[in-house]
C-alpha atoms as a PDB file:
ATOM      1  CA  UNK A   1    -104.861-121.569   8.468  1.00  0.00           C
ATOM      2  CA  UNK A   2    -103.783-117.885   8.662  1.00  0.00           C
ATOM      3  CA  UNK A   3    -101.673-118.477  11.404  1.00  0.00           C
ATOM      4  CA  UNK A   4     -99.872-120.976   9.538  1.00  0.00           C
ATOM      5  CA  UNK A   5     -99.349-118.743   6.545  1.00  0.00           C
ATOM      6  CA  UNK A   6     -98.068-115.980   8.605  1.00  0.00           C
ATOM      7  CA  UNK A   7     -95.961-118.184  10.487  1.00  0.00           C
ATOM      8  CA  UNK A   8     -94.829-119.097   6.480  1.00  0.00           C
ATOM      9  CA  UNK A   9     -94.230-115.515   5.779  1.00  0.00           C
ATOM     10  CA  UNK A  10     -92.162-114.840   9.046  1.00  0.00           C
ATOM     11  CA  UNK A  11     -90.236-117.514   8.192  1.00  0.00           C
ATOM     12  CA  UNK A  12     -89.741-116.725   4.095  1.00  0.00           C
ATOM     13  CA  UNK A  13     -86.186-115.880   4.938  1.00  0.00           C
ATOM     14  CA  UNK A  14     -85.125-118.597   7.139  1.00  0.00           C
ATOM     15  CA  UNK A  15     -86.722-120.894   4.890  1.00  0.00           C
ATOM     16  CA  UNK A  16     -84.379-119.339   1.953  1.00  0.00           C
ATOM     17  CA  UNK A  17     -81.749-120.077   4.425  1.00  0.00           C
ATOM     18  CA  UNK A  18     -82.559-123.965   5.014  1.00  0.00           C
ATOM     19  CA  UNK A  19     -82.650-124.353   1.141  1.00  0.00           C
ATOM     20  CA  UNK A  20     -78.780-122.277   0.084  1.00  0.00           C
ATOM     21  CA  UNK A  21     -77.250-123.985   3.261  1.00  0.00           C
ATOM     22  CA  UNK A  22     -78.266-126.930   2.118  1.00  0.00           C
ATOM     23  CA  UNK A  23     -77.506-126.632  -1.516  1.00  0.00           C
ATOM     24  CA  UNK A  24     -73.830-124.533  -0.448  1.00  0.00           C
ATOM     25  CA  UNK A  25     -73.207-127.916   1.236  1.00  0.00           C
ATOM     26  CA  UNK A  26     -72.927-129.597  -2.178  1.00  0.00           C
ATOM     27  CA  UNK A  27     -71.794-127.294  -4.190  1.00  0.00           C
ATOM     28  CA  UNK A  28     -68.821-125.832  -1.910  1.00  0.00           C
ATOM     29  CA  UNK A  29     -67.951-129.976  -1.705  1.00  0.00           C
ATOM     30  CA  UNK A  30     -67.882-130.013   2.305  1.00  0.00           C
ATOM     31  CA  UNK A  31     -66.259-126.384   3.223  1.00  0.00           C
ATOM     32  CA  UNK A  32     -69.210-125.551   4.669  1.00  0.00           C
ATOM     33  CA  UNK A  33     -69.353-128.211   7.037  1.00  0.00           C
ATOM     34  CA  UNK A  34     -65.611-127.889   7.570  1.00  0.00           C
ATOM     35  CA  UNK A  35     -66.245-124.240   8.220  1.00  0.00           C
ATOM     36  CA  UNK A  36     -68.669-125.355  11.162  1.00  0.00           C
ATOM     37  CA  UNK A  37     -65.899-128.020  12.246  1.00  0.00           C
ATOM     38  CA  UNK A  38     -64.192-125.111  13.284  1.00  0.00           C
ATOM     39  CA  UNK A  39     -66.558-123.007  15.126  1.00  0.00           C
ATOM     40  CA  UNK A  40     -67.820-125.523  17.344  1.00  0.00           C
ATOM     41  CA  UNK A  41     -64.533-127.799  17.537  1.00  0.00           C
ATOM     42  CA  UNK A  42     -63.269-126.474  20.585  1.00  0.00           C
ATOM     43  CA  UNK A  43     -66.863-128.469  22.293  1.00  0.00           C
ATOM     44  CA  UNK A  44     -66.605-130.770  20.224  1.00  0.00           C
ATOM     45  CA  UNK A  45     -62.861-132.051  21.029  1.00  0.00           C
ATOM     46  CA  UNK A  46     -63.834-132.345  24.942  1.00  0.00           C
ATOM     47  CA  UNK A  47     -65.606-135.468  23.560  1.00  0.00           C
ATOM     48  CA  UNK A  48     -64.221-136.505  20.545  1.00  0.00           C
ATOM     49  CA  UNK A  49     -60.791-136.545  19.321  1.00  0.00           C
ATOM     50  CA  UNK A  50     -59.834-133.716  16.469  1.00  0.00           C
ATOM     51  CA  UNK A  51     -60.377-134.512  12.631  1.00  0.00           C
ATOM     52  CA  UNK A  52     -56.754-135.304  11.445  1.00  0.00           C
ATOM     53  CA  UNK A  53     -57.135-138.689  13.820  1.00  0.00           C
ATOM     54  CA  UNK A  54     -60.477-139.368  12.533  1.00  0.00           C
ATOM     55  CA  UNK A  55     -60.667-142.751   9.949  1.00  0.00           C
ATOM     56  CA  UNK A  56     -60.298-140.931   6.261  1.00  0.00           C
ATOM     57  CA  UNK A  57     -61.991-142.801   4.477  1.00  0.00           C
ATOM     58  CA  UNK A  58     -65.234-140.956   5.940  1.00  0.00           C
ATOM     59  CA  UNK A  59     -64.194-137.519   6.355  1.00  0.00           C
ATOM     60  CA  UNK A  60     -65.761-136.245   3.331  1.00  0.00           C
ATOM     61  CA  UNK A  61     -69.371-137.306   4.045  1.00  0.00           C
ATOM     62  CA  UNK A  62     -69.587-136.621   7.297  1.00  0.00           C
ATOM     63  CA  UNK A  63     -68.652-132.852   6.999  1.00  0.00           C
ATOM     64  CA  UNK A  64     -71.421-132.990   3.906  1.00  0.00           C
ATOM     65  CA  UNK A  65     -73.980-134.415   5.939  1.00  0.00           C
ATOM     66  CA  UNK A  66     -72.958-132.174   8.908  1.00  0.00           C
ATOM     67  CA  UNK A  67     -73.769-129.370   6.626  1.00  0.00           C
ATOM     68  CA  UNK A  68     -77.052-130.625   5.591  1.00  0.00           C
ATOM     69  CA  UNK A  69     -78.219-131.498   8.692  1.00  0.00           C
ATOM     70  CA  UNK A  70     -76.715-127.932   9.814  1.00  0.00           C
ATOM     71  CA  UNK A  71     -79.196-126.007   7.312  1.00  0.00           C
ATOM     72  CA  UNK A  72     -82.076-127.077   9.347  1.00  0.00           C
ATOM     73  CA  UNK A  73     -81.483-124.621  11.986  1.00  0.00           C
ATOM     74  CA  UNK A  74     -82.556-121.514   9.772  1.00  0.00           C
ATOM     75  CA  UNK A  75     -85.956-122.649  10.715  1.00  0.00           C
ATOM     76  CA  UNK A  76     -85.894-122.553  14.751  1.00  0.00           C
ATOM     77  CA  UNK A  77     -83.475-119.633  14.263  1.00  0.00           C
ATOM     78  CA  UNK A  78     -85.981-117.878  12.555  1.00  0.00           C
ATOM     79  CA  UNK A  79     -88.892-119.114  14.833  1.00  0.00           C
ATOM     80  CA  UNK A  80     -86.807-117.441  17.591  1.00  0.00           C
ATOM     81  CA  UNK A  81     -86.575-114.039  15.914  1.00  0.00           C
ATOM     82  CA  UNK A  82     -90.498-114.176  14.332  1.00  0.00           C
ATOM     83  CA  UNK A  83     -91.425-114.191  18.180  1.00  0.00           C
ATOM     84  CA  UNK A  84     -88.579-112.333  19.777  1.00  0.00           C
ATOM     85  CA  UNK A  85     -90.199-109.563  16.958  1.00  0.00           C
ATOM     86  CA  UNK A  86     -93.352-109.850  18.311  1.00  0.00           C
ATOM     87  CA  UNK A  87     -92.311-109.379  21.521  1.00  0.00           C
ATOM     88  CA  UNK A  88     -90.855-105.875  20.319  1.00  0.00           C
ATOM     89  CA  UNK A  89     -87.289-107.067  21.044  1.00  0.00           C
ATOM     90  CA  UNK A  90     -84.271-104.577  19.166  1.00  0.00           C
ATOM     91  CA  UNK A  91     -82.980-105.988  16.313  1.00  0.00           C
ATOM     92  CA  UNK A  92     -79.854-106.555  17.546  1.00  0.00           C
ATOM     93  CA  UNK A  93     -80.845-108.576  20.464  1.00  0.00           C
ATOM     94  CA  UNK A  94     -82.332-110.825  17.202  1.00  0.00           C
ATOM     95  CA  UNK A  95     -79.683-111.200  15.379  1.00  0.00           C
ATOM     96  CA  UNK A  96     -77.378-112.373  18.133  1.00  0.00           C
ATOM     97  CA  UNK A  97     -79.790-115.134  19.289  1.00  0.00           C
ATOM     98  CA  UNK A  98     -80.556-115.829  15.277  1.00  0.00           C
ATOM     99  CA  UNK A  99     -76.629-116.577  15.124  1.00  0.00           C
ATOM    100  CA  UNK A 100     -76.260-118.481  18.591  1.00  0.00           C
ATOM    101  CA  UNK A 101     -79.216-120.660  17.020  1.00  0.00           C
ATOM    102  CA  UNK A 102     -76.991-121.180  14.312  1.00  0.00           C
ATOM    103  CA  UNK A 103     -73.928-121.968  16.355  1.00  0.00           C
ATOM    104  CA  UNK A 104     -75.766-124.557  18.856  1.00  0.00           C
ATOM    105  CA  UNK A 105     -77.387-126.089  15.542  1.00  0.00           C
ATOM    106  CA  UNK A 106     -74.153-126.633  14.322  1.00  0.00           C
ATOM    107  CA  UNK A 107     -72.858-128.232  17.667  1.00  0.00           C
ATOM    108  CA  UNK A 108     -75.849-130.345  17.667  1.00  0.00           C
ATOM    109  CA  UNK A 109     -75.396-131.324  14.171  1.00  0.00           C
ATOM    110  CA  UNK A 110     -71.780-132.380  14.177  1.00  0.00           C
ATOM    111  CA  UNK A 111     -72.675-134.428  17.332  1.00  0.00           C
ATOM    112  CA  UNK A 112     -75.963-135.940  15.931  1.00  0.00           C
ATOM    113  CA  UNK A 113     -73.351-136.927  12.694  1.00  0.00           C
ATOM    114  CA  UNK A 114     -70.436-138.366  14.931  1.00  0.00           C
ATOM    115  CA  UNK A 115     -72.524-139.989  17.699  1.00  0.00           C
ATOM    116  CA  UNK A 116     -74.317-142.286  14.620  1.00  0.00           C
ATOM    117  CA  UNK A 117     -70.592-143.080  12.575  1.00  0.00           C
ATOM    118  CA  UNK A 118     -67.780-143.996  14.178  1.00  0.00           C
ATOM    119  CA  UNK A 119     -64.919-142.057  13.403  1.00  0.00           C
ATOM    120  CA  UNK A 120     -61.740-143.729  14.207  1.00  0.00           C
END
């Protein structure tokens, strides 16, 4: 049990992150999942084709969901940097793998939301 609640409190922040990405999904109506269109569409166009050919009518939900689904990589993100802190590894080292958490949970995402709708 106290592992648990110190796994919790290394993971206070990142949970605080799960929760605003999620809710900045709704409330900034889909730029936040057209936001991480962007960084990851250069991968993502090798497969699929880019989002001005996709079918319109769905555009809008998908980059929603995309950013819900998104704000569930706070918590392996912070996971990462709870033990890459124990392991006495400089901050900076952290927040780089933190963001390229953030990046390849974006990737996965956006492919987890277009490989279960078709988009064209």
């Amino acid at each position: 049990m106290k592992a648990v609640l110190s796994w919790i409190l290394d993971l206070k922040w990142s949970i605080a992150g799960v929760l605003l990405a999620a809710v900045g999904s709704f409330l900034s109506l889909g730029l936040q999942g057209l936001a991480l269109y962007g960084l990851v569409s250069p991968v993502l166009n090798i497969i699929y084709p880019p989002l001005d050919r996709w079918d319109q009518s769905i555009v809008w939900p998908l980059i929603v969901a995309a950013g819900l689904v998104w704000s569930l990589s706070f918590l392996p993100a912070g996971m990462l940097d709870a033990s890459l802190r124990a392991r006495g590894t400089r901050k900076r080292w952290r927040v780089l793998a933190y963001l390229a958490v953030l990046w390849l949970g974006a990737l996965l995402a956006w492919l987890l939301i277009l490989i279960t709708n078709p988009v064209l």
